[in-house]
Protein backbone atom coordinates (compact mmCIF):
# COMPACT_ATOMS: atom_id res chain seq x y z
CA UNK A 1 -27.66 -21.12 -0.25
CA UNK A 2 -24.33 -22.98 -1.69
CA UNK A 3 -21.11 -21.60 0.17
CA UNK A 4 -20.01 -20.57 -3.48
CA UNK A 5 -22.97 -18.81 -4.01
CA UNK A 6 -22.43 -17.33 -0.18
CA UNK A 7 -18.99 -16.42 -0.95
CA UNK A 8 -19.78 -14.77 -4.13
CA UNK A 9 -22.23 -12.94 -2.84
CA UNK A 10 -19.67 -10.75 -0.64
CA UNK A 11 -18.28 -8.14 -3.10
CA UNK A 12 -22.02 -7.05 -3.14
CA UNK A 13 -22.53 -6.85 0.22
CA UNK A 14 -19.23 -5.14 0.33
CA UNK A 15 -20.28 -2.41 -1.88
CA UNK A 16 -23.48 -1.90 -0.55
CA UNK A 17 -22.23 -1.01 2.62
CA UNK A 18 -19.78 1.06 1.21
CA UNK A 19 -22.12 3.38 -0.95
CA UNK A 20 -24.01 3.73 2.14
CA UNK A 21 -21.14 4.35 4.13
CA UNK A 22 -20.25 7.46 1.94
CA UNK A 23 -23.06 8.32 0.43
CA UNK A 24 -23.02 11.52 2.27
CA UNK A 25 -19.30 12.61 1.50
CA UNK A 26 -19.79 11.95 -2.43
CA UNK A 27 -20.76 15.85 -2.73
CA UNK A 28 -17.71 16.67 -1.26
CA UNK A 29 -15.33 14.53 -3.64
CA UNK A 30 -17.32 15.93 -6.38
CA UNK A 31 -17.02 19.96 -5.20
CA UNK A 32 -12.99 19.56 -3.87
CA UNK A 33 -12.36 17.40 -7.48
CA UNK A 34 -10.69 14.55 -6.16
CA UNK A 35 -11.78 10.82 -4.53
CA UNK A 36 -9.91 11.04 -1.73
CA UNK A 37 -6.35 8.44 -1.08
CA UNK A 38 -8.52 7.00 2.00
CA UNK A 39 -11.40 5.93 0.37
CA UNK A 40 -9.57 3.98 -2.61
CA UNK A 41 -7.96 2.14 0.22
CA UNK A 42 -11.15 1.45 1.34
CA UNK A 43 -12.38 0.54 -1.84
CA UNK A 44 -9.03 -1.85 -2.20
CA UNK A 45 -9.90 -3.47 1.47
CA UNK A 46 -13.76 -4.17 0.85
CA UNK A 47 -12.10 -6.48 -2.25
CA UNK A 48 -14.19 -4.26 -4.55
CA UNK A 49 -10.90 -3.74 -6.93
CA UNK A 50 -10.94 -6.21 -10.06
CA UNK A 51 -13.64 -8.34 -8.12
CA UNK A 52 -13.70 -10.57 -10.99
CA UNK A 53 -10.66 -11.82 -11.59
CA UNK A 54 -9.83 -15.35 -10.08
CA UNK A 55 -8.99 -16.25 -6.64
CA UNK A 56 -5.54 -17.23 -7.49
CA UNK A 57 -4.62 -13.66 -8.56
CA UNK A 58 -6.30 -12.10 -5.61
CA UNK A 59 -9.74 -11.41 -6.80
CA UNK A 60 -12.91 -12.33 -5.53
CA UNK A 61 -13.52 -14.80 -8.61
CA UNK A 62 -17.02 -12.25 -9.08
CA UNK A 63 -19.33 -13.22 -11.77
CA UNK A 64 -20.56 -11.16 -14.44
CA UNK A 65 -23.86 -10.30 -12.86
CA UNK A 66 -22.29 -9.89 -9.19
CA UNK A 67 -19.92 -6.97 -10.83
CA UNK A 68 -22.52 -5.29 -12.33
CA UNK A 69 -24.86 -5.43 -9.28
CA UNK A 70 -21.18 -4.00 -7.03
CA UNK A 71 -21.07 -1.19 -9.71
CA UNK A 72 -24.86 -0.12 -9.66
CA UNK A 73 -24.57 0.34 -5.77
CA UNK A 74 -21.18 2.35 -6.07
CA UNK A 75 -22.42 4.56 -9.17
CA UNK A 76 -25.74 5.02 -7.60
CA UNK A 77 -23.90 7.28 -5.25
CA UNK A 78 -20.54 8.47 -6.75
CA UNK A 79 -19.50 7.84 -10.99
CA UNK A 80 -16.17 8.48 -9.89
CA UNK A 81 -16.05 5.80 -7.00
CA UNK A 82 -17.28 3.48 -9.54
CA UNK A 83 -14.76 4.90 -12.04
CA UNK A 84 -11.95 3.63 -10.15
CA UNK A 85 -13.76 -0.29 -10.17
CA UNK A 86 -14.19 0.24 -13.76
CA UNK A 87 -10.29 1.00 -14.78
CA UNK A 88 -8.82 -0.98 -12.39
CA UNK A 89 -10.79 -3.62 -13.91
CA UNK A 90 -9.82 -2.59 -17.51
CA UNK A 91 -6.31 -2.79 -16.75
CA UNK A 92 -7.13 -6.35 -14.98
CA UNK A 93 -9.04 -7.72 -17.58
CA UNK A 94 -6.44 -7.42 -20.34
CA UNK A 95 -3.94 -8.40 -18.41
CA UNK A 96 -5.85 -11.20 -17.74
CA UNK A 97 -6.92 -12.29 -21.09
CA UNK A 98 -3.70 -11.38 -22.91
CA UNK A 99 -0.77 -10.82 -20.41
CA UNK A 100 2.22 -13.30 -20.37
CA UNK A 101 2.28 -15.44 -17.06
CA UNK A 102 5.13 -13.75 -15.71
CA UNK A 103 2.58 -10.64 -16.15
CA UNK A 104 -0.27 -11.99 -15.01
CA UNK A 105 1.85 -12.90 -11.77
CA UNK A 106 3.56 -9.58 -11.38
CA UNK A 107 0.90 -7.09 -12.08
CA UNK A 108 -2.60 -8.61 -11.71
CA UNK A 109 -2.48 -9.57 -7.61
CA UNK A 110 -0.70 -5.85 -7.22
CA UNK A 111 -4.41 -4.61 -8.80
CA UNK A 112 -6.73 -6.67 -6.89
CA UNK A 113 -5.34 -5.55 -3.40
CA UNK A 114 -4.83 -1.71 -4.21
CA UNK A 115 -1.79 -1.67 -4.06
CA UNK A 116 -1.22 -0.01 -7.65
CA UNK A 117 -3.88 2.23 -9.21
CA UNK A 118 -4.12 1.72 -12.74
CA UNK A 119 -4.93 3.69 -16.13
CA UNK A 120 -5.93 3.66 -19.05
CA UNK A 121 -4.10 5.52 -21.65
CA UNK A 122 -5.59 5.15 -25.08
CA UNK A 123 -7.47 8.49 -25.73
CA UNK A 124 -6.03 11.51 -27.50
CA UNK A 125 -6.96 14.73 -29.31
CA UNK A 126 -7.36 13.22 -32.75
CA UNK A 127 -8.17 9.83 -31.35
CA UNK A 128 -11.82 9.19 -29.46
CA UNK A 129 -13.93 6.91 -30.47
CA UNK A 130 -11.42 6.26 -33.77
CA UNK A 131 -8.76 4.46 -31.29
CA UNK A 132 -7.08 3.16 -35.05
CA UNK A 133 -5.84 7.15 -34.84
CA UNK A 134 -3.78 6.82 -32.19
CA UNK A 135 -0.30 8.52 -32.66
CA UNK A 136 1.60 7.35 -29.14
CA UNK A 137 4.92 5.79 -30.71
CA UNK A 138 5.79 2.52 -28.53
CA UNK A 139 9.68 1.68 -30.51
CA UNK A 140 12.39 -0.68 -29.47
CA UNK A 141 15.60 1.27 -28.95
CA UNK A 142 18.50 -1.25 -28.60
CA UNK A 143 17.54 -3.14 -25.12
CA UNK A 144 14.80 -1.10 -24.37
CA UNK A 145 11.55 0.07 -25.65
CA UNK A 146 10.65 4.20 -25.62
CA UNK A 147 7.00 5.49 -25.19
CA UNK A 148 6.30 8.81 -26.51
CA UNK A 149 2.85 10.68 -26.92
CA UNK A 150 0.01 12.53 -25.44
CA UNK A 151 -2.87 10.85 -23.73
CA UNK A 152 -5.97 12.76 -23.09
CA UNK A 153 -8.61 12.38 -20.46
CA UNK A 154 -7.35 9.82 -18.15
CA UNK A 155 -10.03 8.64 -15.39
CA UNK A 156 -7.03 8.33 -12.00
CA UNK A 157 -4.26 9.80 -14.05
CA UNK A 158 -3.45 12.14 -11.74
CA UNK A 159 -2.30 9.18 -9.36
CA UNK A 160 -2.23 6.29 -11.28
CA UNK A 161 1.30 3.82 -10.52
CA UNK A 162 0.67 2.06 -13.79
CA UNK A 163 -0.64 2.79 -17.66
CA UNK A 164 -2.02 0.90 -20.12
CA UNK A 165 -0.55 2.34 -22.97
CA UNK A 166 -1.80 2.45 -26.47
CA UNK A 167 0.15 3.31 -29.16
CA UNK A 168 1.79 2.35 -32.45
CA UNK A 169 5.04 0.06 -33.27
CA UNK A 170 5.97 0.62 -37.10
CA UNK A 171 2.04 0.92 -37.75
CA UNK A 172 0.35 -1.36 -36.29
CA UNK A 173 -1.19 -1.17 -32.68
CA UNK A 174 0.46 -2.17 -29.41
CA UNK A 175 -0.23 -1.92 -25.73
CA UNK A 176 2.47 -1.27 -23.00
CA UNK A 177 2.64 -1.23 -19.35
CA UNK A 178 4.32 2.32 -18.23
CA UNK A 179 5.12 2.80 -14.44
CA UNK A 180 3.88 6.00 -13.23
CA UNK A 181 7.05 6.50 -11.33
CA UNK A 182 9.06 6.37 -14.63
CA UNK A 183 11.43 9.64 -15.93
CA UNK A 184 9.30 11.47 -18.49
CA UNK A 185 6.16 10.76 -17.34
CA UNK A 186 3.78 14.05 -17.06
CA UNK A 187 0.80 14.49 -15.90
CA UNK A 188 -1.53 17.53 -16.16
CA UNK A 189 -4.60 17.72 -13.76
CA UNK A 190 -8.02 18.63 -15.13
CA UNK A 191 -10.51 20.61 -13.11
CA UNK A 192 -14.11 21.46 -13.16
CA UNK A 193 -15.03 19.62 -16.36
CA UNK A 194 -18.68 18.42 -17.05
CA UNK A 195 -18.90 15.22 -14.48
CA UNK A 196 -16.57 12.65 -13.16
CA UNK A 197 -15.19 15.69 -11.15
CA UNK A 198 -13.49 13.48 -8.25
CA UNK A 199 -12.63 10.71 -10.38
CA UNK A 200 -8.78 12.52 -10.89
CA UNK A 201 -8.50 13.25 -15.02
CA UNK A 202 -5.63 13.67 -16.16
CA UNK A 203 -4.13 14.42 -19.84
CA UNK A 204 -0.69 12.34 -19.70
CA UNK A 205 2.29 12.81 -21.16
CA UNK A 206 4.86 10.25 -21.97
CA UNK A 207 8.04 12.00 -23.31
CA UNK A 208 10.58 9.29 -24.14
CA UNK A 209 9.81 7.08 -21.44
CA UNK A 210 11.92 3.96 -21.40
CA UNK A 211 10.48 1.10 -19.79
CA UNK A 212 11.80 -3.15 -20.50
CA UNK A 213 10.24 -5.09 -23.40
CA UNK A 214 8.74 -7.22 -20.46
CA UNK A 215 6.24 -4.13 -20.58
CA UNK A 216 5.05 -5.04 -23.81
CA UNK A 217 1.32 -6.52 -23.71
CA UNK A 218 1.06 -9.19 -26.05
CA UNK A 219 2.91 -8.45 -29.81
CA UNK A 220 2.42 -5.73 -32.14
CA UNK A 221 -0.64 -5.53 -34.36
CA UNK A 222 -3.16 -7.20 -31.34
CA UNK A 223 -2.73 -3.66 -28.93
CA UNK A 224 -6.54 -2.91 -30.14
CA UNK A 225 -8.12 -5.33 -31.76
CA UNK A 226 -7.47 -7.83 -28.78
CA UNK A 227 -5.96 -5.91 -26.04
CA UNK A 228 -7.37 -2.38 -25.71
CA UNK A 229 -10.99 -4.11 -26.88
CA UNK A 230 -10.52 -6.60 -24.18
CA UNK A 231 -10.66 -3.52 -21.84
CA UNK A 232 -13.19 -0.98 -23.20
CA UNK A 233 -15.16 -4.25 -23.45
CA UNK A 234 -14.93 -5.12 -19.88
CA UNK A 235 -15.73 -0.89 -18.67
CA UNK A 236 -18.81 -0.86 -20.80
CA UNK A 237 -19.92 -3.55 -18.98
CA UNK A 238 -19.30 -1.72 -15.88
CA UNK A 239 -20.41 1.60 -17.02
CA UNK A 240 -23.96 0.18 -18.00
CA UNK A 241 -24.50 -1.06 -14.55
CA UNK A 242 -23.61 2.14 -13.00
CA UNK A 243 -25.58 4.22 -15.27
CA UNK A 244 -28.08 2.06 -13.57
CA UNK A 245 -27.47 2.95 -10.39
CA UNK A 246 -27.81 6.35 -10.95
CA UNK A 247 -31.03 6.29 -13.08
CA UNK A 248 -31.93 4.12 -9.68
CA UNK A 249 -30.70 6.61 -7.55
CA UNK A 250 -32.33 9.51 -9.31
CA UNK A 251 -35.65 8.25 -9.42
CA UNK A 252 -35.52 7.51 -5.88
CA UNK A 253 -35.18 11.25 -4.91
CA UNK A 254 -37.28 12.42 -7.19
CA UNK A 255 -40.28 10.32 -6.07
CA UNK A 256 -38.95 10.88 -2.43
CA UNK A 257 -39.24 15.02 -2.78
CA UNK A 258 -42.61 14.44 -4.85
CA UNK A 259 -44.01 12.63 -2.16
CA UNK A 260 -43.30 15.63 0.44
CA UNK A 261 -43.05 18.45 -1.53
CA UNK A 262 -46.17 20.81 -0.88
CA UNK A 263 -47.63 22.99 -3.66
CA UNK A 264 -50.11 24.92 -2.14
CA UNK A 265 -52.66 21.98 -1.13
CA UNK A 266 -51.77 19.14 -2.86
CA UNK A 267 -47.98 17.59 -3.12
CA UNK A 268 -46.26 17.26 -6.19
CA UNK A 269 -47.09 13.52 -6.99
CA UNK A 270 -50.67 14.51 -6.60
CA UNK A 271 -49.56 16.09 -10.26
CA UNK A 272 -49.85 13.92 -13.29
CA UNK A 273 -47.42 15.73 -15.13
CA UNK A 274 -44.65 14.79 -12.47
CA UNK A 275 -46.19 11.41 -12.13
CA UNK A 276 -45.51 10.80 -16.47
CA UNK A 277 -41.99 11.88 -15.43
CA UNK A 278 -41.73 9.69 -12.55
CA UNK A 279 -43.10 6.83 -15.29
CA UNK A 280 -41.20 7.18 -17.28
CA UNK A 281 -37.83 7.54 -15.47
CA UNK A 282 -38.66 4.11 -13.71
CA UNK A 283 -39.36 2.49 -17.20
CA UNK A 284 -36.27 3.51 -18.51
CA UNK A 285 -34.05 2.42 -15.25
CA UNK A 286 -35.95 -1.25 -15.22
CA UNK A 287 -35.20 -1.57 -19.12
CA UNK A 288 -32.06 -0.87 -18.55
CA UNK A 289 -31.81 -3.06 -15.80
CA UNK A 290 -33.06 -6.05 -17.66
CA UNK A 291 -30.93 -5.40 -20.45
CA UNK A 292 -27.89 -5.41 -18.34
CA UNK A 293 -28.64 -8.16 -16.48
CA UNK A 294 -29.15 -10.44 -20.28
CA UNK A 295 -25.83 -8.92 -20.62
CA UNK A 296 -24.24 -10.28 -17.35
CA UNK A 297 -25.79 -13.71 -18.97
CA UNK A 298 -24.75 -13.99 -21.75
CA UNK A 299 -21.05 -12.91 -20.41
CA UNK A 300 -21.46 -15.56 -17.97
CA UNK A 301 -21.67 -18.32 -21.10
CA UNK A 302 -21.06 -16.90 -24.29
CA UNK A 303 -18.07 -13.80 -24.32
CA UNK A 304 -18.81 -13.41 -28.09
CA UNK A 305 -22.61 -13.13 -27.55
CA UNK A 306 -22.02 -11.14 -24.36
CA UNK A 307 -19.80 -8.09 -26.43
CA UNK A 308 -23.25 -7.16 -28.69
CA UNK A 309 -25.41 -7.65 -25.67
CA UNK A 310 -23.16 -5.14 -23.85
CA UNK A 311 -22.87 -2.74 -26.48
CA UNK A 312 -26.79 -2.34 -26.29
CA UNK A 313 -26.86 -2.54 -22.22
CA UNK A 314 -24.49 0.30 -22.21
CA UNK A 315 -26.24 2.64 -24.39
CA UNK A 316 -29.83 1.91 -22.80
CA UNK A 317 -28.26 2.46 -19.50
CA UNK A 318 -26.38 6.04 -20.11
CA UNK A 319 -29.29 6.56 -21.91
CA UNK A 320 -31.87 5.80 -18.95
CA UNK A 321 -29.29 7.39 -16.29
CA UNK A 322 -29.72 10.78 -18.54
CA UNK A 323 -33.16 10.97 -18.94
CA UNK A 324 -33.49 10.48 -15.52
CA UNK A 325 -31.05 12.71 -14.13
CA UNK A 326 -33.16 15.79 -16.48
CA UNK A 327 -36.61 14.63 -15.04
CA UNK A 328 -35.60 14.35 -11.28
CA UNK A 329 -33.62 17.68 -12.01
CA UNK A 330 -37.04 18.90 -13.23
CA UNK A 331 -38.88 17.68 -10.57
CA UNK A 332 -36.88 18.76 -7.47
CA UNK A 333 -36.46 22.35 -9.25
CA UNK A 334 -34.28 24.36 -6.97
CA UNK A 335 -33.79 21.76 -4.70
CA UNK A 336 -32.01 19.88 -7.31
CA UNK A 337 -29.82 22.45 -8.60
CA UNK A 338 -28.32 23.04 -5.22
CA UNK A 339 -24.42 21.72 -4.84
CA UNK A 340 -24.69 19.15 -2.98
CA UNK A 341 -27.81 17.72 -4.52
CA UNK A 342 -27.05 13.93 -5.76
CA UNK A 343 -29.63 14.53 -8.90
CA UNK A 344 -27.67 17.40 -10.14
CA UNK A 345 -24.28 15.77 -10.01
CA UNK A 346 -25.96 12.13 -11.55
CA UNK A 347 -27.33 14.73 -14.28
CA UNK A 348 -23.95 16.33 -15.59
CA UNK A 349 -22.19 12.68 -15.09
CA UNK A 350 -24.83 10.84 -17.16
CA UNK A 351 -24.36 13.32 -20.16
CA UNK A 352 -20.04 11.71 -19.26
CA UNK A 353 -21.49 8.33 -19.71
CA UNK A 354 -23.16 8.92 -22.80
CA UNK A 355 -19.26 9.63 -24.15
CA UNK A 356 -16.94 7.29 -22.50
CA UNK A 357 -16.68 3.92 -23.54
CA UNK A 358 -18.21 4.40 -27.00
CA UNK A 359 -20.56 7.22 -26.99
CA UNK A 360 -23.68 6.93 -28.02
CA UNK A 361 -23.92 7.63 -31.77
CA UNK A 362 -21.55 4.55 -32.05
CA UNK A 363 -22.87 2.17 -30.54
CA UNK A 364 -26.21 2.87 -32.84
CA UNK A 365 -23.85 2.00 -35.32
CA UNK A 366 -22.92 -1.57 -33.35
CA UNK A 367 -26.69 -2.21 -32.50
CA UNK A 368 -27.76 -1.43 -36.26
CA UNK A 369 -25.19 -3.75 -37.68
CA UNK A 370 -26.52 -6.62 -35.30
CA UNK A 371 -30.61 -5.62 -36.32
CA UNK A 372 -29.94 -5.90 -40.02
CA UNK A 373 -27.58 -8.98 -39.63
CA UNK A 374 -30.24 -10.59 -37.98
CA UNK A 375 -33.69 -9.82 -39.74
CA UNK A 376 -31.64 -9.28 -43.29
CA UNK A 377 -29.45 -12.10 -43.82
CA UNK A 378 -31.07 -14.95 -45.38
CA UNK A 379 -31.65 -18.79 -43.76
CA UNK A 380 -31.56 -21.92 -45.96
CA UNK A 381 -34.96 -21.62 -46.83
CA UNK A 382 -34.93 -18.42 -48.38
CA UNK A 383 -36.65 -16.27 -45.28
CA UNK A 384 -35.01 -13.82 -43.57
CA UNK A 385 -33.47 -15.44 -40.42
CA UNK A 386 -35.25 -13.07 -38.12
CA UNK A 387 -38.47 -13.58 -38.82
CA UNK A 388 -39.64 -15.47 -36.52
CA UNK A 389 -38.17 -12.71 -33.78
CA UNK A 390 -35.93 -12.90 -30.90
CA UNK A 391 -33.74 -10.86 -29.28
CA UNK A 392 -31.90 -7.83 -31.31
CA UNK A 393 -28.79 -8.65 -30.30
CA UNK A 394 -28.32 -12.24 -30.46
């Protein structure tokens, strides 16, 4: 083994001893609605925050495939532990990509040690999936510039120190960074919703907050075509590959209690029904596997190959982490209803996944463009250029 290879190995390591760590306290976060203060520090001190950014910035200089394997071993156990990788590493990542250097030097070291917890602020009532919708106003007034808006469904709101803001500057799109600590900053906590219970939601408010232009994330008309895609980009990625962990994590127990469940004299894998479920929850969790892993690849060489390839990891992955999550549900019956059962909260969190991040109805939209660009549009020679196959989306 190279020592680069060793050393990038670590945030791995890290995270698999942290999942098992808490494995047993997840429940807990998940019933009392909020990851505890402690365990983000210890999330921040096993270098598991923004993994992937460079050395120089504080990171662990992580490679595509190494974050994805971190975030299947911290969403096999807890969405909302790997919730807090994925939008600290948002945050990072456009920061990264399209921050100034006095930015990049100011903010991005601050991220990879813990000691700011970031957000993303981009989603609103009228504005999912359609981000173009947005209404946020980000406006120069004389030496400063004023944020003012509603942001809806904010994964750490409740505690983030600093936004990602996106909004609108005379119509066109523009990010911001907003200090949590800033006058007119308001955050409202929300409670018992579907899954992601500990992950600390929060609808934001930002009533005339003033912050310096030096807040401003690259200039007006990039905030989502460049900025804000930057980051949904990079949580996809991260989502898929703990939608893995949990379609992992669910087959696991339910081939565990089938093994040692007794129905009168046989156990429940003796059954074939619960052995088709068992099938086919394991197919679904390798596929998606695989196709998160060509993902991590193509990242690795090729970012404008690696967006379509994520796209398509991401919904085979939420997809897989449901379906699994229903038949281990299924198979542990009561067992898996219980509160504390990991299959019950992996079930309601999956259905999350399928939502965040581009939910699932558009990226059939993303994966359909990409088929009929490929088998439709014709080659030199008059055939359509995929018909000699290949992957869908490259």
């Amino acid at each position: 083994m190279s020592t680069r290879t060793g050393r990038l190995s670590s945030p791995v390591a890290a995270a698999a001893g942290l999942a098992a760590d808490v494995r047993d306290r997840a429940a807990v976060w998940d019933r009392d609605g909020g990851l505890p203060d402690t365990v983000r520090d210890a999330v921040a001190a096993a270098g598991l925050l923004a993994a992937d950014l460079p050395e120089e910035y504080g990171g662990a200089g992580a490679t595509p495939a190494e974050l994805g394997e971190l975030c299947a071993h911290l969403g096999g156990v807890c969405s909302a532990l790997r919730g807090l990788v994925t939008v600290q590493g948002m945050v990072a990542a456009a920061l990264h990509r399209w921050g100034t250097r006095e930015q990049r030097a100011r903010w991005l070291p601050r991220l990879a040690d813990g000691e700011l917890t970031a957000g993303f602020a981009a989603t609103e009532q009228a504005a999912g999936s359609a981000l173009s919708a947005v209404t946020t106003r980000i406006e120069r007034d004389g030496a400063d510039v004023v944020v003012t808006g509603r942001k809806k469904w904010i994964t750490f709101g409740q505690v983030a120190d600093v936004f990602l803001v996106l909004g609108q500057e005379g119509g066109r799109p523009v990010t911001a960074l907003v200090e949590g600590w800033r006058d007119g900053v308001g955050r409202e906590p929300v409670r018992d919703q579907l899954g992601m219970r500990a992950a600390r939601i929060a609808h934001v408010d930002f009533r005339s907050v003033r912050i310096p232009p030096g807040n401003l994330v690259a200039p007006a008309g990039l905030g989502l075509s460049h900025v804000a895609a930057t980051a949904l980009d990079h949580g996809r990625f991260t989502v898929a590959w703990g939608c893995v962990g949990m379609a992992e994590a669910c087959v696991e127990d339910a081939a565990t209690h089938a093994a040692t469940r007794a129905q009168g004299d046989a156990v429940l894998a003796d059954h074939q029904s619960v052995r088709a479920l068992l099938a086919r929850a394991a197919v679904r969790a390798a596929g998606a596997r695989a196709l998160c892993r060509r993902a991590a690849e193509a990242r690795g060489g090729n970012t404008r190959r690696g967006i379509p390839e994520t796209v398509l990891a991401k919904y085979a992955a939420a997809d897989a982490a449901a379906a699994a999550g229903r038949d281990a549900v299924q198979i542990l019956g009561s067992a898996g209803c219980e509160p504390d059962s990991r299959v019950a909260r992996h079930f309601r969190d999956a259905k999350v996944m399928e939502i965040i991040e581009g939910a699932q109805q558009v990226a059939e939209q993303h994966i359909a463009e990409h088929v009929m660009r490929r088998y439709t549009a014709p080659r030199a020679n008059g055939t359509p250029s995929g018909a000699a196959g290949g992957a869908v989306a490259r």
